[in-house]
Protein backbone atom coordinates (compact mmCIF):
# COMPACT_ATOMS: atom_id res chain seq x y z
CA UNK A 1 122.22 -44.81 -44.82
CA UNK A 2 120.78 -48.04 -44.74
CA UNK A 3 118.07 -49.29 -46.41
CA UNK A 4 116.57 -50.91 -44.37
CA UNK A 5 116.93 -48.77 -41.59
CA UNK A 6 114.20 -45.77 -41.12
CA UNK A 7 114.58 -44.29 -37.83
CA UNK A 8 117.35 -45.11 -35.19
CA UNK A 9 116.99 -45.01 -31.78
CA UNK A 10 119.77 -43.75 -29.96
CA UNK A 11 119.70 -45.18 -25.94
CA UNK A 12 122.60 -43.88 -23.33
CA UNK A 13 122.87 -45.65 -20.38
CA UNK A 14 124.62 -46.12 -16.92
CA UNK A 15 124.04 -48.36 -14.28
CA UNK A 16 120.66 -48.76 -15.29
CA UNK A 17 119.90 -52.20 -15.88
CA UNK A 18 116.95 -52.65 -13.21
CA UNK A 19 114.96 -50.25 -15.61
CA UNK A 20 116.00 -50.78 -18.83
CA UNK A 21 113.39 -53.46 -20.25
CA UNK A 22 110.82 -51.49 -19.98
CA UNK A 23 112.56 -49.13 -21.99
CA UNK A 24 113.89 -51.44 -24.32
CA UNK A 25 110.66 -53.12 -24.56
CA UNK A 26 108.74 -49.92 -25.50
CA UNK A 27 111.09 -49.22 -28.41
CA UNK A 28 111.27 -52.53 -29.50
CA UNK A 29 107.50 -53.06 -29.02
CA UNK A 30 107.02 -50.03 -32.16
CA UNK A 31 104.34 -50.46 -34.58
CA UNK A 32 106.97 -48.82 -36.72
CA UNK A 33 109.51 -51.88 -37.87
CA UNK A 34 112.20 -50.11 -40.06
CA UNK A 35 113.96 -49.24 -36.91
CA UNK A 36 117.78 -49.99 -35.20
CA UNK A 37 117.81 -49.13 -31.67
CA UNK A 38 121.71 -47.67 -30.92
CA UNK A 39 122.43 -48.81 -26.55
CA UNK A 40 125.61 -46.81 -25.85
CA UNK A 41 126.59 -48.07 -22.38
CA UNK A 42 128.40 -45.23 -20.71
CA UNK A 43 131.01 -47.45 -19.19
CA UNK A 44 128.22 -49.64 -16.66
CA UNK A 45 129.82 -51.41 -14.08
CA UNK A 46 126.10 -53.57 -13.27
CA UNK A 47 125.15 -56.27 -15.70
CA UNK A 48 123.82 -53.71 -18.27
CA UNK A 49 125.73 -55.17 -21.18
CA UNK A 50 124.25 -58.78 -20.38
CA UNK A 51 121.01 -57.64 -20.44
CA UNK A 52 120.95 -56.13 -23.94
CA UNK A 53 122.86 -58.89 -25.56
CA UNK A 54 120.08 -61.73 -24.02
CA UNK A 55 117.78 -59.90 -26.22
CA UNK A 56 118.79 -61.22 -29.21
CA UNK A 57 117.39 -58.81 -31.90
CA UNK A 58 118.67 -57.94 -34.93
CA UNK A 59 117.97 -54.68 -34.40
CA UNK A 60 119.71 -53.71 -31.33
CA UNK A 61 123.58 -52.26 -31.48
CA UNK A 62 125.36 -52.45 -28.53
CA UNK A 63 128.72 -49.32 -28.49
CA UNK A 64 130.32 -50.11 -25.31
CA UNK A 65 132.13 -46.92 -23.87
CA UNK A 66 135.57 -47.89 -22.36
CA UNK A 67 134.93 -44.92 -19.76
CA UNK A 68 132.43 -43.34 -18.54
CA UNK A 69 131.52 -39.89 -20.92
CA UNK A 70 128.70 -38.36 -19.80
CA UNK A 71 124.79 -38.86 -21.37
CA UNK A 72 125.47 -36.00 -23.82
CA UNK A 73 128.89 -37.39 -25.65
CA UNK A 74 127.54 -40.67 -25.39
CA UNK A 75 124.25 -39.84 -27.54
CA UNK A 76 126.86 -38.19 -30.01
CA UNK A 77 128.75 -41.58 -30.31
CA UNK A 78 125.01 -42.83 -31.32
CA UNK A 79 124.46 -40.06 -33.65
CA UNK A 80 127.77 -41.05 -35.66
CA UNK A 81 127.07 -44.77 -35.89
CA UNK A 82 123.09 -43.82 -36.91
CA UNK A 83 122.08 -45.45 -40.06
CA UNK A 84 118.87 -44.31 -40.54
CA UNK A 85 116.95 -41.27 -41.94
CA UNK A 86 115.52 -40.23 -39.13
CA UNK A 87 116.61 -40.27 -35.47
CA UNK A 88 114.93 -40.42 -31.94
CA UNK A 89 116.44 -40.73 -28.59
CA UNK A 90 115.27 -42.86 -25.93
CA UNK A 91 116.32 -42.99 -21.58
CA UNK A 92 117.16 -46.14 -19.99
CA UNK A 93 113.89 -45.25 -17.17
CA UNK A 94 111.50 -44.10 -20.03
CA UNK A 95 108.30 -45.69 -21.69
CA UNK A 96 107.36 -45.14 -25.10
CA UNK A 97 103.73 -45.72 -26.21
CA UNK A 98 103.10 -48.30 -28.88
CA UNK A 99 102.78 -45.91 -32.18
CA UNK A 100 104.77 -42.77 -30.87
CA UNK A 101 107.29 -43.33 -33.94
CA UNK A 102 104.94 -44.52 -36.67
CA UNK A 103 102.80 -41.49 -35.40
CA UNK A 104 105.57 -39.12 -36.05
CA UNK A 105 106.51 -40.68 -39.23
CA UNK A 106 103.49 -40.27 -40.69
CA UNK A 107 103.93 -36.31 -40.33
CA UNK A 108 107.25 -36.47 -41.82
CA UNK A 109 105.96 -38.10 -44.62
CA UNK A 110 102.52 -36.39 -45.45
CA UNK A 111 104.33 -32.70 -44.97
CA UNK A 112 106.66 -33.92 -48.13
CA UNK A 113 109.76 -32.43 -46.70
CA UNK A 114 108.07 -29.38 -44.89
CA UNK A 115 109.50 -30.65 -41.66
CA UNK A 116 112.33 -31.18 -39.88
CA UNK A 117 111.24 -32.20 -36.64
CA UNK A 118 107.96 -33.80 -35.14
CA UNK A 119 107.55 -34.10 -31.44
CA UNK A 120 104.58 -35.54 -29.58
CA UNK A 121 103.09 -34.80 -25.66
CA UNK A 122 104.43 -36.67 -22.94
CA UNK A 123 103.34 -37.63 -19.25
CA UNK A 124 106.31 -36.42 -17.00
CA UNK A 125 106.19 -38.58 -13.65
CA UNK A 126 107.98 -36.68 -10.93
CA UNK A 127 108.19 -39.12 -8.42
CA UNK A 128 104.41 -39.73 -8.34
CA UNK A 129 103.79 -36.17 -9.25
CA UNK A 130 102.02 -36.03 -12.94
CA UNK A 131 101.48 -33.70 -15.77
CA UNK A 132 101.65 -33.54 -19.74
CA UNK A 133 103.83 -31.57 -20.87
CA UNK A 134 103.20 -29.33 -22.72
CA UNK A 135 99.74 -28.70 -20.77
CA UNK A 136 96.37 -29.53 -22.43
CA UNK A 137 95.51 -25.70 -23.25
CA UNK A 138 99.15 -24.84 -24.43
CA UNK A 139 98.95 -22.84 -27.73
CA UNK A 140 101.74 -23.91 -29.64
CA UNK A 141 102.61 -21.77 -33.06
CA UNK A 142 105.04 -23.72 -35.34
CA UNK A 143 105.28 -20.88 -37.17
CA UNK A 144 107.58 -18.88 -34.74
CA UNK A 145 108.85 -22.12 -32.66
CA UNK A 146 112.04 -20.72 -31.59
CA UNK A 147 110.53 -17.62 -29.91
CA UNK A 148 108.23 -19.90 -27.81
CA UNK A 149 111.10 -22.17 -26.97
CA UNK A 150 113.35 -19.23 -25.66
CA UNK A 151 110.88 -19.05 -23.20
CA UNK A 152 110.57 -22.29 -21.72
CA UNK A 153 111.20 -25.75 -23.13
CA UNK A 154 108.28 -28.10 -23.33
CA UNK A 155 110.05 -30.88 -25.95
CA UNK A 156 111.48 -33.48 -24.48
CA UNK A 157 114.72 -35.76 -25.93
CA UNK A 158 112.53 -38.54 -25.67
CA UNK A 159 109.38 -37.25 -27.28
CA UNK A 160 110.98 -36.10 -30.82
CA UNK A 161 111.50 -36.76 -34.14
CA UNK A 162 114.28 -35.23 -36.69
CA UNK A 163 116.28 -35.94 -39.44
CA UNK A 164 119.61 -37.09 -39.02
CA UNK A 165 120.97 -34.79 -41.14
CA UNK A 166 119.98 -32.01 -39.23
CA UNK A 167 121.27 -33.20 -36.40
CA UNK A 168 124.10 -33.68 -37.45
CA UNK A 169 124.67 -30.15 -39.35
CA UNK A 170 124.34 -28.56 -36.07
CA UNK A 171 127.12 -30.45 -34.19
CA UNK A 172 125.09 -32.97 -32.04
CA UNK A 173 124.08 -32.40 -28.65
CA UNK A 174 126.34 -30.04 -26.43
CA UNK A 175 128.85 -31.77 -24.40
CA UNK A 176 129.59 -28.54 -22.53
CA UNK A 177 125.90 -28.22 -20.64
CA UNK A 178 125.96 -29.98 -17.63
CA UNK A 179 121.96 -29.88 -18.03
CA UNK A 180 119.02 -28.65 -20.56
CA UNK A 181 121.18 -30.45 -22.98
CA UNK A 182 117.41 -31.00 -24.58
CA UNK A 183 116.09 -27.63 -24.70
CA UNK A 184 119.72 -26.74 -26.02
CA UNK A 185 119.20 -29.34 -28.85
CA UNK A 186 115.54 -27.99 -30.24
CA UNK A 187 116.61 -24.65 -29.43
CA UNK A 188 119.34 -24.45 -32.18
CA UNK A 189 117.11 -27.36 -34.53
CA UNK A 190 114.32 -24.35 -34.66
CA UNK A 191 116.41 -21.96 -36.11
CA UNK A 192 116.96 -24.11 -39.05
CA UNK A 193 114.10 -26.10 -39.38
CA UNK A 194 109.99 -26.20 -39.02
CA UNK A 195 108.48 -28.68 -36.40
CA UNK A 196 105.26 -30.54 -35.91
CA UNK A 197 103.35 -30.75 -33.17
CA UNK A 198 101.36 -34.00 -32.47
CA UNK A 199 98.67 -33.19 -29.82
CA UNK A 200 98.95 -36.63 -28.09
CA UNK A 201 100.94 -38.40 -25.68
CA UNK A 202 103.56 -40.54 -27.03
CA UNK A 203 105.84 -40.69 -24.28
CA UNK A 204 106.03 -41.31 -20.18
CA UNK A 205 109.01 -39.50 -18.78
CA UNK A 206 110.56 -40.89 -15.41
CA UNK A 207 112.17 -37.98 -13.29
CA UNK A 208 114.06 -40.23 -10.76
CA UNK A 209 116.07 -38.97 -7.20
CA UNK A 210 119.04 -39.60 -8.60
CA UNK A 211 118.24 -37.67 -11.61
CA UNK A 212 120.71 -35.04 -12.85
CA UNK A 213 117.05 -32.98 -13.22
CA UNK A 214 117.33 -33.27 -9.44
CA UNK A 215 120.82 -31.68 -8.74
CA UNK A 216 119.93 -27.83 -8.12
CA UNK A 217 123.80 -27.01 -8.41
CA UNK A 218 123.61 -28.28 -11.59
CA UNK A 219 120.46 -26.56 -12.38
CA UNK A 220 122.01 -23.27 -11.68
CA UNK A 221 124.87 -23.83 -13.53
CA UNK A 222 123.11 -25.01 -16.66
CA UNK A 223 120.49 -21.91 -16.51
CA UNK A 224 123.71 -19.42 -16.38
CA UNK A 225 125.29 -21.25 -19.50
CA UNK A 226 122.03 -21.24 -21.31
CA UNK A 227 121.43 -17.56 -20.44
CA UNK A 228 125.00 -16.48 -22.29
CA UNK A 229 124.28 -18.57 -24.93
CA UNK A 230 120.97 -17.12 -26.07
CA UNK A 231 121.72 -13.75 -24.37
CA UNK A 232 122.19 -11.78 -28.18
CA UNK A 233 118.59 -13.23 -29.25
CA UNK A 234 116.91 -12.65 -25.84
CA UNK A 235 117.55 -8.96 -25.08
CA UNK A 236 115.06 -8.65 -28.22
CA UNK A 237 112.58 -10.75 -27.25
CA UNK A 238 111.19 -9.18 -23.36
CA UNK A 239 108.86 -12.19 -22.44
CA UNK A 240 111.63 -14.49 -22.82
CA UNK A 241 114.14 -12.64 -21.27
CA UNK A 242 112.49 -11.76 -18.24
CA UNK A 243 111.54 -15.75 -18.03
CA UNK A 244 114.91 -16.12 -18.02
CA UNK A 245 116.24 -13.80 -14.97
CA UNK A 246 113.43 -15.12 -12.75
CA UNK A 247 114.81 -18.76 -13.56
CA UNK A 248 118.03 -17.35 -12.59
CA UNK A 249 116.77 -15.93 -9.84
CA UNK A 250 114.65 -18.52 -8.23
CA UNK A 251 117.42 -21.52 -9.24
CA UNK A 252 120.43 -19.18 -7.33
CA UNK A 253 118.06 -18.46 -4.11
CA UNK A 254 117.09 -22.31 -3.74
CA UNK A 255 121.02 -23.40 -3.29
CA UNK A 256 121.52 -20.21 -1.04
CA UNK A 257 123.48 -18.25 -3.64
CA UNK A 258 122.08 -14.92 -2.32
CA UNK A 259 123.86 -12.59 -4.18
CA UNK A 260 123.40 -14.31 -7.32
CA UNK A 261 119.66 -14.53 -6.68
CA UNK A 262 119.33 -10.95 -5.69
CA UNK A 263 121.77 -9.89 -8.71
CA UNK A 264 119.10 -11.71 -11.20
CA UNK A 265 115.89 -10.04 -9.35
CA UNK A 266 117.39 -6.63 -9.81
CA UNK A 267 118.57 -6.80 -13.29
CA UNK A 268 114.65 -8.47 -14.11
CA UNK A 269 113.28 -5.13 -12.51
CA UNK A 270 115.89 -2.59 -13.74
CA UNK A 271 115.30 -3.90 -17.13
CA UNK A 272 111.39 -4.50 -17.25
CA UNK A 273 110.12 -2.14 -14.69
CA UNK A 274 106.65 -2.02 -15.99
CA UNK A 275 106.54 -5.72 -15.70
CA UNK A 276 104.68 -7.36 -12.48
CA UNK A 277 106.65 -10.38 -12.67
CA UNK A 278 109.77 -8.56 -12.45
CA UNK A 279 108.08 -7.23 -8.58
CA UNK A 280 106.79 -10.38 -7.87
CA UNK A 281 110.45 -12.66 -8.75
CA UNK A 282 111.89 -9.72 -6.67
CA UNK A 283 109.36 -10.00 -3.46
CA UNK A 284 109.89 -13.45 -3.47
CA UNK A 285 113.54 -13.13 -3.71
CA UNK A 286 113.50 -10.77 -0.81
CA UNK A 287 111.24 -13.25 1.26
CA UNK A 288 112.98 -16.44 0.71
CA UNK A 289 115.91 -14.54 2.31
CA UNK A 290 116.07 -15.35 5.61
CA UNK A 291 115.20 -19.25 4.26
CA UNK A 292 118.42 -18.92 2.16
CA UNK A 293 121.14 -17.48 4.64
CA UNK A 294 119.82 -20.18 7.45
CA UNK A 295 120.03 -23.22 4.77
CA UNK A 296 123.82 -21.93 4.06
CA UNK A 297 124.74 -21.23 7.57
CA UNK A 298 123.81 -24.38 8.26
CA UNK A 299 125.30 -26.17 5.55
CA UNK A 300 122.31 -27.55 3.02
């Protein structure tokens, strides 16, 4: 560790240098000082690597990729050259507010160790389309954070704060997901670790077109690999595991995988018959039909 190093800030990117100063600039722009920020160009073939060397600042790293690894390895390569305490991860198209580290901080430091991770609200901007996440009248128990999380993920990459060490006990992101790489991440940090809530917005989250958010074959893929992974703790826990199957079910139906999407209805209502979601995933299912076989017979 270094001394003089508190938190680093681990930044991917590809391609992305018409965004990056803003995100740059919101990292650098940190009432909290004791930082590094860690840019791990993914192989950029725009003038990405100019850009962060004009900076100038001490505190920037630049780990240049020799090809192209994906977002998750390349936050991994950041994670092993970290030499701070604490680390945070940043996107090349996202804006973090002015205190959102020495906010975080602070909880770390008055819970004297209790903690392992703090995360903070964010504003997620879906192409115009706002909301904070997680919503204003979300309940959130830190007590039993892992139960919560099985049912939906509501912490960002970008809006948290962990120790290294834990991070790096639990192997780093997974380079297998093609997606949810994030809710992956807290997911297994919750099982050995307690986390802080801070009820305000310290981040605003860019979902752009070109997103991997965006690809729905991709989002299909992801929710199936999640599913398996989790599947031991979910068959104990209904609510989550009936989220779950009408993920499944919805994500398979919207890229015309019919079978799939009627596989995942069935199984929600053979399984939690007394449920009304598990009727309602499967009505929809049944009336998106004729939606889903045009869209494939025509090729969408």
């Amino acid at each position: 560790m270094d001394n003089d190093v508190l938190v680093s800030v681990i930044l991917p990117t590809f391609n992305r240098a018409p965004t990056l100063p803003e995100a740059i600039g919101s990292v650098l722009a940190q009432t909290l000082r004791e930082i590094e920020l860690i840019v791990v160009d993914d192989a950029s073939t725009d003038n990405t690597i100019a850009l962060v060397e004009s900076y100038g600042d001490p505190r920037i790293r630049i780990i240049k990729n020799a090809v192209r690894t994906g977002v998750s390895k390349a936050r991994n390569v950041g994670i092993a050259s970290a030499r701070g305490v604490y680390v945070a991860f940043q996107d090349s198209d996202d804006v973090w507010l002015p205190s959102k580290l020495d906010d975080e901080i602070s909880i770390m430091r008055a819970s004297s160790g209790k903690y392992g991770l703090v995360f903070s609200d964010h504003i997620r901007n879906n192409n115009g389309r706002y909301a904070l996440i997680p919503e204003a009248d979300a309940k959130i128990d830190e007590e039993d954070m892992y139960s919560q999380l099985l049912i939906r993920n509501f912490i960002s990459t970008q809006t948290l704060l962990t120790k290294l060490d834990l991070v790096v006990a639990i192997g780093g992101f997974d380079e297998r997901l093609p997606r949810y790489v994030d809710w992956d991440l807290v997911l297994r940090l919750s099982k050995i670790a307690k986390f802080s809530h801070i009820n305000r917005v310290g981040s605003l989250v860019n979902v752009s077109r070109e997103s991997i958010t965006t690809n729905k074959d991709i989002d299909y893929v992801a929710r199936e690999s999640i599913y398996k992974k989790y599947k031991d703790d979910l068959v104990c826990r209904p609510e989550a595991h009936l989220a779950h199957l009408i993920g499944l079910s919805r994500s398979a139906m919207s890229i015309s995988r019919i079978t799939a999407g009627l596989y995942w209805s069935l199984l929600a209502v053979f399984l939690f018959p007394a449920r009304y979601r598990s009727w309602v995933s499967m009505a929809r299912t049944i009336l998106y039909l004729p939606v889903a076989v045009c869209c494939r017979g025509s090729g969408m």
